[in-house]
PDB file of N, CA and C in Angstrom:
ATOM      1  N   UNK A   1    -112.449  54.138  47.806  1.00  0.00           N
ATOM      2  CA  UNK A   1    -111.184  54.252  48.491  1.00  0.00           C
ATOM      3  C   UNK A   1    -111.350  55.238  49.642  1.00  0.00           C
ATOM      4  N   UNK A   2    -110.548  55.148  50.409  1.00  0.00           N
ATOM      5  CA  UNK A   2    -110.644  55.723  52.206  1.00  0.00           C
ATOM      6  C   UNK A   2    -109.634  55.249  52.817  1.00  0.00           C
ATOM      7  N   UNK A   3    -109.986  55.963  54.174  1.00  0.00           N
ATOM      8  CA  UNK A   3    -108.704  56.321  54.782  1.00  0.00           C
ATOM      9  C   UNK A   3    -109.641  54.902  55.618  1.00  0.00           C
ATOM     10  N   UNK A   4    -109.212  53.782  56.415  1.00  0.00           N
ATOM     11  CA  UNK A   4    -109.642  52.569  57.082  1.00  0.00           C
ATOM     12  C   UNK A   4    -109.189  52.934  58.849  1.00  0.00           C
ATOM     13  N   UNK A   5    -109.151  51.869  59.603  1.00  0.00           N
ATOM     14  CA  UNK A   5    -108.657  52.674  60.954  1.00  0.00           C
ATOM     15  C   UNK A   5    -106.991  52.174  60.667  1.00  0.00           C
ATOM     16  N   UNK A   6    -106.251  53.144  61.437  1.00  0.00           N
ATOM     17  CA  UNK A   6    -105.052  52.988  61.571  1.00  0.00           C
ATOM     18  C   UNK A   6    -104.223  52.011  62.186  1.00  0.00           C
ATOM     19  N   UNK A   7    -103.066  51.313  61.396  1.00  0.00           N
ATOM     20  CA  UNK A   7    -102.155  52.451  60.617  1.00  0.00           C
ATOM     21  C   UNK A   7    -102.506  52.470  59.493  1.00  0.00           C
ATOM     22  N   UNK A   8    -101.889  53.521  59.015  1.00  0.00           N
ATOM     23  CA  UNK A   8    -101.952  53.750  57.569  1.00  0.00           C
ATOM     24  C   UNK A   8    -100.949  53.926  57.123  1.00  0.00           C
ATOM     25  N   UNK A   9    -100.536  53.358  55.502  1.00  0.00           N
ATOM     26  CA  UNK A   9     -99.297  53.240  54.902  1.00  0.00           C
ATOM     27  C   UNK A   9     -99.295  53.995  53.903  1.00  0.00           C
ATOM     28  N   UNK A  10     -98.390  54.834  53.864  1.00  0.00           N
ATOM     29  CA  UNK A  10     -97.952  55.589  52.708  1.00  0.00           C
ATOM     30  C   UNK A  10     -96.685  55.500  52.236  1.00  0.00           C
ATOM     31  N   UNK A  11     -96.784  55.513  50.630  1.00  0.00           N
ATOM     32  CA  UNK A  11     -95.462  54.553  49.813  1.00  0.00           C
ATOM     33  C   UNK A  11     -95.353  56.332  49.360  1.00  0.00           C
ATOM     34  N   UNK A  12     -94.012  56.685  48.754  1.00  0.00           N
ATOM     35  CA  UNK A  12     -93.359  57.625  47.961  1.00  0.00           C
ATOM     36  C   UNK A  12     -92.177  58.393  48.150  1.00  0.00           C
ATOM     37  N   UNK A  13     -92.287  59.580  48.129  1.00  0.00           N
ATOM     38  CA  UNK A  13     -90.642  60.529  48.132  1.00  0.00           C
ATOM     39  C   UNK A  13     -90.822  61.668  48.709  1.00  0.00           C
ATOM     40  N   UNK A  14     -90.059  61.808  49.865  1.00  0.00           N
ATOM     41  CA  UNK A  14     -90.348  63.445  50.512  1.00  0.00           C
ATOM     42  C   UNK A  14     -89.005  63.727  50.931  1.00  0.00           C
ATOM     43  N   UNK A  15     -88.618  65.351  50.989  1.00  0.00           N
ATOM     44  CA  UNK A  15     -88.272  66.311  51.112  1.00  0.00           C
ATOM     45  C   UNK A  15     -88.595  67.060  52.492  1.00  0.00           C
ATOM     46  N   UNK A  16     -87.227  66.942  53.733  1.00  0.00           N
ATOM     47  CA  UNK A  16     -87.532  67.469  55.182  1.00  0.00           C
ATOM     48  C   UNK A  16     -86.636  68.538  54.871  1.00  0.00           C
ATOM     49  N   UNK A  17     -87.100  69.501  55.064  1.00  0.00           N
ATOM     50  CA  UNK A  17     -86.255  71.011  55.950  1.00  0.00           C
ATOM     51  C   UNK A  17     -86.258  71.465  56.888  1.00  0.00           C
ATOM     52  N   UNK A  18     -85.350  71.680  57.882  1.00  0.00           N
ATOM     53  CA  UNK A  18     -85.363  71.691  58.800  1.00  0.00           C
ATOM     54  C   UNK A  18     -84.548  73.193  59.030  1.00  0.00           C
ATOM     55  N   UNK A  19     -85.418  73.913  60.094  1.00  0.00           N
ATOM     56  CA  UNK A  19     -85.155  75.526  60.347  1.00  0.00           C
ATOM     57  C   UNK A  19     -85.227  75.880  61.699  1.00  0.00           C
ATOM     58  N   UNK A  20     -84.460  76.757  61.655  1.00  0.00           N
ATOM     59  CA  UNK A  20     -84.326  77.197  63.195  1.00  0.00           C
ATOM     60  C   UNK A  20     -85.710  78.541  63.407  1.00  0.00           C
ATOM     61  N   UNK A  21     -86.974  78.639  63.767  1.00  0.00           N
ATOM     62  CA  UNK A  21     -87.819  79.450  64.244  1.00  0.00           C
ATOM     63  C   UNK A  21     -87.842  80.277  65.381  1.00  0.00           C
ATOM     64  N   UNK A  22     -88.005  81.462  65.013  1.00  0.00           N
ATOM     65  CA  UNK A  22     -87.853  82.230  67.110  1.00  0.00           C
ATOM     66  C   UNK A  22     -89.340  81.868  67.448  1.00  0.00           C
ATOM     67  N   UNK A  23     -88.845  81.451  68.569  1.00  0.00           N
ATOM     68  CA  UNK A  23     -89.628  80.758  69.517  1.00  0.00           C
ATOM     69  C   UNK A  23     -91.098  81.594  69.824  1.00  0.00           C
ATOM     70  N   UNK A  24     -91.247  82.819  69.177  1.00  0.00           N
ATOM     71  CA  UNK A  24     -92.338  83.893  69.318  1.00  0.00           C
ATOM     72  C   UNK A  24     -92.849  83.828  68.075  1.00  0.00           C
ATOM     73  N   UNK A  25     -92.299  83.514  67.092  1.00  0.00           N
ATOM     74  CA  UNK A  25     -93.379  83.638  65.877  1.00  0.00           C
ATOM     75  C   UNK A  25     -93.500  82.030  65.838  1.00  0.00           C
ATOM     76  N   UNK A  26     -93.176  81.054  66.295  1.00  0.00           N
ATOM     77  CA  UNK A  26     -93.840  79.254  66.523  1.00  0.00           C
ATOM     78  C   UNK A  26     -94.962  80.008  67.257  1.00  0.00           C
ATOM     79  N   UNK A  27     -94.686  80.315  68.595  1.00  0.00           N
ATOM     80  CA  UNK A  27     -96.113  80.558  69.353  1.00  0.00           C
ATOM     81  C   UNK A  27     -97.288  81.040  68.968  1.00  0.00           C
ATOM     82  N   UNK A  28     -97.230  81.497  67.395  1.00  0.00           N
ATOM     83  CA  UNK A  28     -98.672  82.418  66.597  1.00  0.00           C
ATOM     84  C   UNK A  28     -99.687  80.985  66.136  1.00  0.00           C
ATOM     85  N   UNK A  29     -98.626  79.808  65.942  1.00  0.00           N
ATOM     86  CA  UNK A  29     -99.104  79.035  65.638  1.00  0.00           C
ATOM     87  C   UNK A  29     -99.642  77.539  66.268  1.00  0.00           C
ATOM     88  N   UNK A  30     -98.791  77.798  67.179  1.00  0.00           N
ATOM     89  CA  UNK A  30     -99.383  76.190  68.371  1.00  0.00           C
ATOM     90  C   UNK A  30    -100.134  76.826  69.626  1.00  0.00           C
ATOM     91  N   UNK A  31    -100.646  76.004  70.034  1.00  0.00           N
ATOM     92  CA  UNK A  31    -102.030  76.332  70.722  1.00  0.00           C
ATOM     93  C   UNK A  31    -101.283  76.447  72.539  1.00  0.00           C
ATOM     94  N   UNK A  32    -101.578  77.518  73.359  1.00  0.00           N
ATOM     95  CA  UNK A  32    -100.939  77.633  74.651  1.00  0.00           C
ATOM     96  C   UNK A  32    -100.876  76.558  75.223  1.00  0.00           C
ATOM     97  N   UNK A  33    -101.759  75.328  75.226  1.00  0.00           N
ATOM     98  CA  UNK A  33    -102.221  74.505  75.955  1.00  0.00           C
ATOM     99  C   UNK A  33    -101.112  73.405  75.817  1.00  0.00           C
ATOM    100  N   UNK A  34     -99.932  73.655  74.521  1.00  0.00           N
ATOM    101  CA  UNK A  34     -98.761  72.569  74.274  1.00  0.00           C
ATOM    102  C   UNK A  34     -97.380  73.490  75.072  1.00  0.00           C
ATOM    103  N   UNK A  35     -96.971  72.705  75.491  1.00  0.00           N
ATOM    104  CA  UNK A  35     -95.014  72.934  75.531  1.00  0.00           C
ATOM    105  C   UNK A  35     -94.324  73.081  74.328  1.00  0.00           C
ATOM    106  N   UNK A  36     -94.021  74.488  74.593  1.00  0.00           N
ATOM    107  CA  UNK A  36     -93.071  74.690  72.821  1.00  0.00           C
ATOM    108  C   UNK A  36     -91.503  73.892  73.356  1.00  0.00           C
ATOM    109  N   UNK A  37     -90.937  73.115  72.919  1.00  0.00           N
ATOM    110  CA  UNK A  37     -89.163  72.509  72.783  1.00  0.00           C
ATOM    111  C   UNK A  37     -88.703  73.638  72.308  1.00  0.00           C
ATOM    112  N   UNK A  38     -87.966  74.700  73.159  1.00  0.00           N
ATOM    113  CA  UNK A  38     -87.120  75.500  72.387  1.00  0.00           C
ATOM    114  C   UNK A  38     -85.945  75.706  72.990  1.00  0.00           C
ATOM    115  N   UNK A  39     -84.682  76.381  72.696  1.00  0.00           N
ATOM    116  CA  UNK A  39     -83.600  76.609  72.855  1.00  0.00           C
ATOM    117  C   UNK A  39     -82.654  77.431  73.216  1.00  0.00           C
ATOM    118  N   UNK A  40     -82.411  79.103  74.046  1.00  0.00           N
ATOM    119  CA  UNK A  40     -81.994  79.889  73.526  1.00  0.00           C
ATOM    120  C   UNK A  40     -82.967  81.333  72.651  1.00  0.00           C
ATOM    121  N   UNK A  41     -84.672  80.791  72.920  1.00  0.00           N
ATOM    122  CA  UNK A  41     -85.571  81.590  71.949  1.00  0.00           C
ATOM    123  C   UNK A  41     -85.935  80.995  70.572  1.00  0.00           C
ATOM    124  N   UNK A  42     -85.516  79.384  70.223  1.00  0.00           N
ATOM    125  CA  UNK A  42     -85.781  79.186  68.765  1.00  0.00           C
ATOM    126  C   UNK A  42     -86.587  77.828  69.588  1.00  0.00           C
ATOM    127  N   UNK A  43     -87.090  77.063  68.162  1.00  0.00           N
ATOM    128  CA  UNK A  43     -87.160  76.059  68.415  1.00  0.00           C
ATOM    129  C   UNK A  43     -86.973  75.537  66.731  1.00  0.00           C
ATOM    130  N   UNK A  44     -87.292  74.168  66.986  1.00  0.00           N
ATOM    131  CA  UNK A  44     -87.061  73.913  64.992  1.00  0.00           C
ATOM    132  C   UNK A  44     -88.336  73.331  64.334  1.00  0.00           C
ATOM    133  N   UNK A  45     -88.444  74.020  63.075  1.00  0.00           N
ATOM    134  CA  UNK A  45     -89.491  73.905  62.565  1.00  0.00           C
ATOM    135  C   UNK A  45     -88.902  74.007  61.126  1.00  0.00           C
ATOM    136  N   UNK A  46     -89.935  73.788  59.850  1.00  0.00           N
ATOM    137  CA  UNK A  46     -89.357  73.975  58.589  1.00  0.00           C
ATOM    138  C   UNK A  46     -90.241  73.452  57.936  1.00  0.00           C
ATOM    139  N   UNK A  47     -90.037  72.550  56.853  1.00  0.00           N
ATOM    140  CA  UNK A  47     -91.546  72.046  55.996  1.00  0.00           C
ATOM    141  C   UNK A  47     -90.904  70.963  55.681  1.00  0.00           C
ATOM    142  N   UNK A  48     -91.862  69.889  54.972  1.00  0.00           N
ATOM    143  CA  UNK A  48     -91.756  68.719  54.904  1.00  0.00           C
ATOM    144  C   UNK A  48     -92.801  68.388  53.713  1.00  0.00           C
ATOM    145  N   UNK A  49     -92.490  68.014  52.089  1.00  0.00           N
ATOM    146  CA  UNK A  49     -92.794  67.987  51.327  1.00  0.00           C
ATOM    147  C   UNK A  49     -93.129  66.603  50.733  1.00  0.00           C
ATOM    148  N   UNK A  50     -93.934  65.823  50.321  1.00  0.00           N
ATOM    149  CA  UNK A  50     -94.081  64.569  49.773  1.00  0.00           C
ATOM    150  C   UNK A  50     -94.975  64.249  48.551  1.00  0.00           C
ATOM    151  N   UNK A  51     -94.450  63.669  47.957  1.00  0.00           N
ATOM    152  CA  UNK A  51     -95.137  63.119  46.445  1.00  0.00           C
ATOM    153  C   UNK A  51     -95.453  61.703  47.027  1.00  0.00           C
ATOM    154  N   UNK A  52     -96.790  61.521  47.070  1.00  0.00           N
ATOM    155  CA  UNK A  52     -97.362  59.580  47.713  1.00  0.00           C
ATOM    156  C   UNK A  52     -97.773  59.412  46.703  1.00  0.00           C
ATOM    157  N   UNK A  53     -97.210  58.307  46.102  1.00  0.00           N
ATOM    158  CA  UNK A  53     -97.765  57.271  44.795  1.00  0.00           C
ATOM    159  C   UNK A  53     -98.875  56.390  45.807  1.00  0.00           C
ATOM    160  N   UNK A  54     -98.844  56.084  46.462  1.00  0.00           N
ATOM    161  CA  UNK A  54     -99.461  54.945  47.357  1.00  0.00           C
ATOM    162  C   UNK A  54    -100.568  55.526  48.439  1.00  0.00           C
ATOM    163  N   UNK A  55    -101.080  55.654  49.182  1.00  0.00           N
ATOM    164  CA  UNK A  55    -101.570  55.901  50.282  1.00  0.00           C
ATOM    165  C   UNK A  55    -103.088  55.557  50.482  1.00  0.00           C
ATOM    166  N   UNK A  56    -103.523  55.827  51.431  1.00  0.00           N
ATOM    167  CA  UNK A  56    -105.059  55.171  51.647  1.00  0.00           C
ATOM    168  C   UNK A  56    -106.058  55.655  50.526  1.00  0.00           C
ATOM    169  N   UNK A  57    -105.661  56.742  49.798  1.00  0.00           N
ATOM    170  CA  UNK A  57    -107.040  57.886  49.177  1.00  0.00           C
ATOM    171  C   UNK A  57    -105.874  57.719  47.682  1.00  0.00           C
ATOM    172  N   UNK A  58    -104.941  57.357  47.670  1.00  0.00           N
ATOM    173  CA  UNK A  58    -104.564  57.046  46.279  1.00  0.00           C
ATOM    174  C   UNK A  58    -102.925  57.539  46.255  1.00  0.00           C
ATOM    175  N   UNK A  59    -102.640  58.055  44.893  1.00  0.00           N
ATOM    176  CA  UNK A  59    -101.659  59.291  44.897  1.00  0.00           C
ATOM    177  C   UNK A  59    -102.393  61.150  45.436  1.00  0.00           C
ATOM    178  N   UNK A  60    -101.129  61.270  45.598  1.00  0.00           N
ATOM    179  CA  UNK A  60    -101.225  62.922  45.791  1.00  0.00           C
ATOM    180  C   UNK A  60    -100.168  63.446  46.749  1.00  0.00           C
ATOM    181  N   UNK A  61     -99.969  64.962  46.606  1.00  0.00           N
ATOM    182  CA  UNK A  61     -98.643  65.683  46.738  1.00  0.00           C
ATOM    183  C   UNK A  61     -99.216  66.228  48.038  1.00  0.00           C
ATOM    184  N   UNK A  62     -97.999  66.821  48.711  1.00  0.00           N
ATOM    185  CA  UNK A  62     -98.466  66.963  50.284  1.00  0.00           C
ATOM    186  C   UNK A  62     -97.374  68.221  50.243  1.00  0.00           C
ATOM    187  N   UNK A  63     -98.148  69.601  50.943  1.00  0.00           N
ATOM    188  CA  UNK A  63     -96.687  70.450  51.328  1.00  0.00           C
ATOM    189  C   UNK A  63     -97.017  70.545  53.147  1.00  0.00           C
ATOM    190  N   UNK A  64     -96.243  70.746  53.770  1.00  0.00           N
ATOM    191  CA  UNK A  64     -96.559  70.849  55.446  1.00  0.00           C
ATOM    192  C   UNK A  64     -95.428  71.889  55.734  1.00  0.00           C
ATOM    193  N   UNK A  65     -96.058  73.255  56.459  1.00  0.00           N
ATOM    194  CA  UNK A  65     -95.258  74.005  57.090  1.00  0.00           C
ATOM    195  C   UNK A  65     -95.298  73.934  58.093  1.00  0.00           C
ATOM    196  N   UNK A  66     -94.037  73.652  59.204  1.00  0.00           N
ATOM    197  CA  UNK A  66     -94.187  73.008  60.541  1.00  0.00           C
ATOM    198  C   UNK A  66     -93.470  74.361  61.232  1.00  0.00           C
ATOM    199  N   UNK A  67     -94.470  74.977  62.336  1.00  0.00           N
ATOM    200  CA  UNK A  67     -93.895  75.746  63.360  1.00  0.00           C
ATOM    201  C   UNK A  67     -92.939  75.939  64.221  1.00  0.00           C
ATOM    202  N   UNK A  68     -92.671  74.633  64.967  1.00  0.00           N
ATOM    203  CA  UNK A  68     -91.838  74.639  65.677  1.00  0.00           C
ATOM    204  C   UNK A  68     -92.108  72.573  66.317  1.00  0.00           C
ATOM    205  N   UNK A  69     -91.011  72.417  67.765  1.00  0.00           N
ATOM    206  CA  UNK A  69     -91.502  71.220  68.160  1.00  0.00           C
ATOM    207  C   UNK A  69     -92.049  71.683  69.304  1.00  0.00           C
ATOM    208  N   UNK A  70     -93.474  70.548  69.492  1.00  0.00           N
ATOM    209  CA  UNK A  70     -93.790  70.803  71.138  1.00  0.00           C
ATOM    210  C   UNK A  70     -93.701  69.441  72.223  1.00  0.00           C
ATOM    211  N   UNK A  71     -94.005  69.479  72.982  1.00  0.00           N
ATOM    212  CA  UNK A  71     -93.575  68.171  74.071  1.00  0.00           C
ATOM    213  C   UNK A  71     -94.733  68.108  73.953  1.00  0.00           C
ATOM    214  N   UNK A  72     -94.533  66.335  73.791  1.00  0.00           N
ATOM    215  CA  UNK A  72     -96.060  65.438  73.555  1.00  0.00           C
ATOM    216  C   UNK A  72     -95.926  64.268  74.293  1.00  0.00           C
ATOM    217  N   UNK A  73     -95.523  64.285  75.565  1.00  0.00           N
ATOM    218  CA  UNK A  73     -95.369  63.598  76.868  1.00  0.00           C
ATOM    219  C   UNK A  73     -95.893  61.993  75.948  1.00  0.00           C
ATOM    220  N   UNK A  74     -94.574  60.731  75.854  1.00  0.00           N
ATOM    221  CA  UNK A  74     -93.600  60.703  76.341  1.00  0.00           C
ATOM    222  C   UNK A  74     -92.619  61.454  75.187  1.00  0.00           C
ATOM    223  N   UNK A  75     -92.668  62.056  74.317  1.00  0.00           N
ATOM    224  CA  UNK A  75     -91.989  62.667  73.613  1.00  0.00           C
ATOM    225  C   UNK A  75     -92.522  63.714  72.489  1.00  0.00           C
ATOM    226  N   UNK A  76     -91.662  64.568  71.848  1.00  0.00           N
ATOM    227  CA  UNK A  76     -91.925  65.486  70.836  1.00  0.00           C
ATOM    228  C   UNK A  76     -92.008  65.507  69.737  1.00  0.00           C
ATOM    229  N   UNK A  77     -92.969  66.297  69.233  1.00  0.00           N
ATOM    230  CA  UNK A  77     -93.441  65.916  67.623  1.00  0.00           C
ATOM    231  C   UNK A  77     -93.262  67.425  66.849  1.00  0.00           C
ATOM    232  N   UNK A  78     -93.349  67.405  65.903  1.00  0.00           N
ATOM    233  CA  UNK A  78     -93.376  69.195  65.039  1.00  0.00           C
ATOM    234  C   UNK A  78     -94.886  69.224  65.037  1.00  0.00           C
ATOM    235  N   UNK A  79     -94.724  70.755  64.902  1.00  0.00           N
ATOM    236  CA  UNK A  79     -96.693  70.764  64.892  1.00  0.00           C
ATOM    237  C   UNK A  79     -96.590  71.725  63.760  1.00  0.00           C
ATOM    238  N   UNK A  80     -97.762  70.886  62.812  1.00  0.00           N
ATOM    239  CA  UNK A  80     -98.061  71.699  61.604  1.00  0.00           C
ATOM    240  C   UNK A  80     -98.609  72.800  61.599  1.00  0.00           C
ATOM    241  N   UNK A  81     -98.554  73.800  61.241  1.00  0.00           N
ATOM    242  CA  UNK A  81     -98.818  75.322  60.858  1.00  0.00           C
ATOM    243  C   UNK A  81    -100.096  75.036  59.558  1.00  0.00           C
ATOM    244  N   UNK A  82     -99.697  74.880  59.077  1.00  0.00           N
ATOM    245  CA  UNK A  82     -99.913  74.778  57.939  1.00  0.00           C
ATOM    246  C   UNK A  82    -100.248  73.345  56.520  1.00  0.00           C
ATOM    247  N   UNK A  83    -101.041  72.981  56.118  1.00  0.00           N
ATOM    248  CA  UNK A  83    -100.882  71.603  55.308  1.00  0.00           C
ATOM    249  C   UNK A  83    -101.380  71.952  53.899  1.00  0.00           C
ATOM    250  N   UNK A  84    -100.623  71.457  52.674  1.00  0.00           N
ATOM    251  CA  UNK A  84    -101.724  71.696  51.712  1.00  0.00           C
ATOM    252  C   UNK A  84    -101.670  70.111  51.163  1.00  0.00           C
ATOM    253  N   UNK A  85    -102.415  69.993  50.484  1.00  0.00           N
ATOM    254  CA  UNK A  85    -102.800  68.735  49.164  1.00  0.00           C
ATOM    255  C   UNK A  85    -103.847  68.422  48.747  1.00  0.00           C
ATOM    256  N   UNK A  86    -103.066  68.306  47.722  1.00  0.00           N
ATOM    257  CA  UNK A  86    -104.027  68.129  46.212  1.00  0.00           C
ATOM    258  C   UNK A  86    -105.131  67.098  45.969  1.00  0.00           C
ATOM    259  N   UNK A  87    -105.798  66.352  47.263  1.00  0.00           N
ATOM    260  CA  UNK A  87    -106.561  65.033  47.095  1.00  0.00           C
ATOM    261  C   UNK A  87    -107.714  65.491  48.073  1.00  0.00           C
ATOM    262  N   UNK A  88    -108.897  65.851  47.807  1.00  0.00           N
ATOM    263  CA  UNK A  88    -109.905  66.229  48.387  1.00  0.00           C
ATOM    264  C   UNK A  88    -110.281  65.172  49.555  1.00  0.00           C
ATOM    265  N   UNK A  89    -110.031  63.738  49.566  1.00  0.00           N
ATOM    266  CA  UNK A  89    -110.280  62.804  50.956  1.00  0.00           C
ATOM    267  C   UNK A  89    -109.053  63.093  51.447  1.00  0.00           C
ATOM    268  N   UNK A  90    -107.856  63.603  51.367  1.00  0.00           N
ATOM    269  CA  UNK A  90    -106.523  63.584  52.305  1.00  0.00           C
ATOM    270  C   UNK A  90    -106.483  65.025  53.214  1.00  0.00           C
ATOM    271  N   UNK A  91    -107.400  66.076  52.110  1.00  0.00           N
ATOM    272  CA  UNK A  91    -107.482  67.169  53.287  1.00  0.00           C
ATOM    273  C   UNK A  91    -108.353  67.109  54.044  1.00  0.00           C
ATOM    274  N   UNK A  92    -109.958  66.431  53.582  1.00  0.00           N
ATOM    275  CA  UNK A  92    -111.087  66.269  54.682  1.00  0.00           C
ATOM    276  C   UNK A  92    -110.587  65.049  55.577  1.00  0.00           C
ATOM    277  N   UNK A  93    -110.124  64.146  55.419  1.00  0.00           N
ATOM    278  CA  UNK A  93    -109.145  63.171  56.326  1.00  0.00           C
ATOM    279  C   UNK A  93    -108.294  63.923  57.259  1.00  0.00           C
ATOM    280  N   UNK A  94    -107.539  64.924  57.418  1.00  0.00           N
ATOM    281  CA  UNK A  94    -106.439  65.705  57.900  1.00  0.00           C
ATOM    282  C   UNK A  94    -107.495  66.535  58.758  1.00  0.00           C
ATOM    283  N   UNK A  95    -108.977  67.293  58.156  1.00  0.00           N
ATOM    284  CA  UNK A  95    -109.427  67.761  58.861  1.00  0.00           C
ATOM    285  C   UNK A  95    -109.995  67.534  60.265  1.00  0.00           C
ATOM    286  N   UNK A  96    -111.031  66.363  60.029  1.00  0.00           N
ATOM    287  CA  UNK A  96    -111.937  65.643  60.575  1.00  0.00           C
ATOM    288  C   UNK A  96    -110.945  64.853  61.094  1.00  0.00           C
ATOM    289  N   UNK A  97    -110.229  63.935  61.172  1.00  0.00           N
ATOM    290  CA  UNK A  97    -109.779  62.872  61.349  1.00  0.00           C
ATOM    291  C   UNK A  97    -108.714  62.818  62.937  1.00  0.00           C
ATOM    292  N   UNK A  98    -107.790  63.860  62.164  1.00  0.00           N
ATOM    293  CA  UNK A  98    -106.025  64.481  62.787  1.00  0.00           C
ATOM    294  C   UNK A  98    -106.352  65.675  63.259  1.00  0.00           C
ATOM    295  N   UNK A  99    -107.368  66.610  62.620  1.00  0.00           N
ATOM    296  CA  UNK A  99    -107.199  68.023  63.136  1.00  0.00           C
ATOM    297  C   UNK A  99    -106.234  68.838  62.871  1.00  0.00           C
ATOM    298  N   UNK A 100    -105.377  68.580  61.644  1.00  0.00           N
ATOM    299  CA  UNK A 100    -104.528  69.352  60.509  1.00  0.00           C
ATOM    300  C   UNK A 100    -105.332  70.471  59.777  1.00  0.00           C
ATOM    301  N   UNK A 101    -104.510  71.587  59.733  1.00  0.00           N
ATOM    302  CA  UNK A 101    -104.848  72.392  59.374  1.00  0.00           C
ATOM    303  C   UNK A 101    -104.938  72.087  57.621  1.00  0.00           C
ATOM    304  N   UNK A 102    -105.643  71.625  57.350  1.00  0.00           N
ATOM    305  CA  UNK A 102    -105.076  70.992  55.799  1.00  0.00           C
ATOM    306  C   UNK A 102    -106.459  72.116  54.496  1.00  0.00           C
ATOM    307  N   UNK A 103    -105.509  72.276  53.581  1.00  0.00           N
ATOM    308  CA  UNK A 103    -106.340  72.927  52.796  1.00  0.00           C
ATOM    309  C   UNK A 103    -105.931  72.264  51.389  1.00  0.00           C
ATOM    310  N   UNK A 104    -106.701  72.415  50.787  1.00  0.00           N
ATOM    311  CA  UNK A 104    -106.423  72.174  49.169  1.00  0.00           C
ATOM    312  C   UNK A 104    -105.625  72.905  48.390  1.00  0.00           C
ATOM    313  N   UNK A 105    -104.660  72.374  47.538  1.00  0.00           N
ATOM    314  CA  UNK A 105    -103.720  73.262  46.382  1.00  0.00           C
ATOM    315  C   UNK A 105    -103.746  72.386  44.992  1.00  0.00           C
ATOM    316  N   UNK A 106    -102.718  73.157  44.498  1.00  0.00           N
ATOM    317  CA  UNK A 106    -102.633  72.804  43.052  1.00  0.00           C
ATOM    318  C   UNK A 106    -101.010  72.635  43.049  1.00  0.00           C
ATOM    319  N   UNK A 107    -100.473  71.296  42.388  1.00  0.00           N
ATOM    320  CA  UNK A 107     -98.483  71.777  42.330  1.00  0.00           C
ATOM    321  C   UNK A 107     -98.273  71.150  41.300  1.00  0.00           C
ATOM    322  N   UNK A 108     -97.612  71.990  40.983  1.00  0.00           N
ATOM    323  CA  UNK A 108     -96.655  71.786  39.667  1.00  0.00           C
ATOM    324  C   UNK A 108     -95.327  71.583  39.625  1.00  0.00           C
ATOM    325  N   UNK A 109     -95.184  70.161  39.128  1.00  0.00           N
ATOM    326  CA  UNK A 109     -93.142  69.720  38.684  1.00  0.00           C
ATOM    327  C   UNK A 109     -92.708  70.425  37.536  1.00  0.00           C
ATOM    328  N   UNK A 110     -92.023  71.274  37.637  1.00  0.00           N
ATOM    329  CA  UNK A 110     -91.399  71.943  36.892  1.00  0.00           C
ATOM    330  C   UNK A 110     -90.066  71.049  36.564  1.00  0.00           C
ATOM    331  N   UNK A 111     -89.442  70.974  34.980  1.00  0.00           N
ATOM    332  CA  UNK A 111     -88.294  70.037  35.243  1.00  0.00           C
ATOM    333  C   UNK A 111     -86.904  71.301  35.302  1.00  0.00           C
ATOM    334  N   UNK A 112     -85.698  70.435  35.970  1.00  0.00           N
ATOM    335  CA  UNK A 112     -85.046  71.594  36.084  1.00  0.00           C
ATOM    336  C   UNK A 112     -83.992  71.979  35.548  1.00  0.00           C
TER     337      UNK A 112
END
């Protein structure tokens, strides 16, 4: 199993948060060379959480802490800070592939 050329489909359930960031602590994390989208000194950023039953490399849980948005001529995307998950081809995929900052974790469903 592998990631094939794109697109790629991923089946499951995620969780967006969405936050208002000052526009100086996004900048620790996106690279000068992008346009930060900001507002007033913020821009929006937050995390974005997913459980994939499905995807190219199988199941596995995904956390993403997103900095802020930047302009990605013809339009804007969030730029990850941060990536974790639990599937050793989805973070070397993220690495090599996307250029995500992606590292490996461990998560636990706690019931509530």
């Amino acid at each position: 199993m592998g990631y094939s050329d794109p697109p790629w489909t991923f089946k499951g359930r995620a969780l967006y948060q969405l936050q208002l960031v000052k526009s100086e602590e996004a900048r620790k994390y996106i690279p000068d060379t992008f346009k930060l989208v900001e507002l007033f000194g913020h821009t929006l950023g937050g995390f974005y959480l997913a459980r994939y039953e499905d995807s190219p490399v199988g199941s596995f849980d995904e956390l993403v802490t997103m900095a802020g948005l930047v302009w990605n001529a013809p339009t804007s995307c969030a730029w990850a800070a941060r990536v974790y998950v639990n599937n050793k081809e989805a973070r070397d995929h993220g690495l090599q592939c996307v250029g995500l900052p992606s590292r490996l974790a461990t998560f636990t469903c706690l019931p509530p």
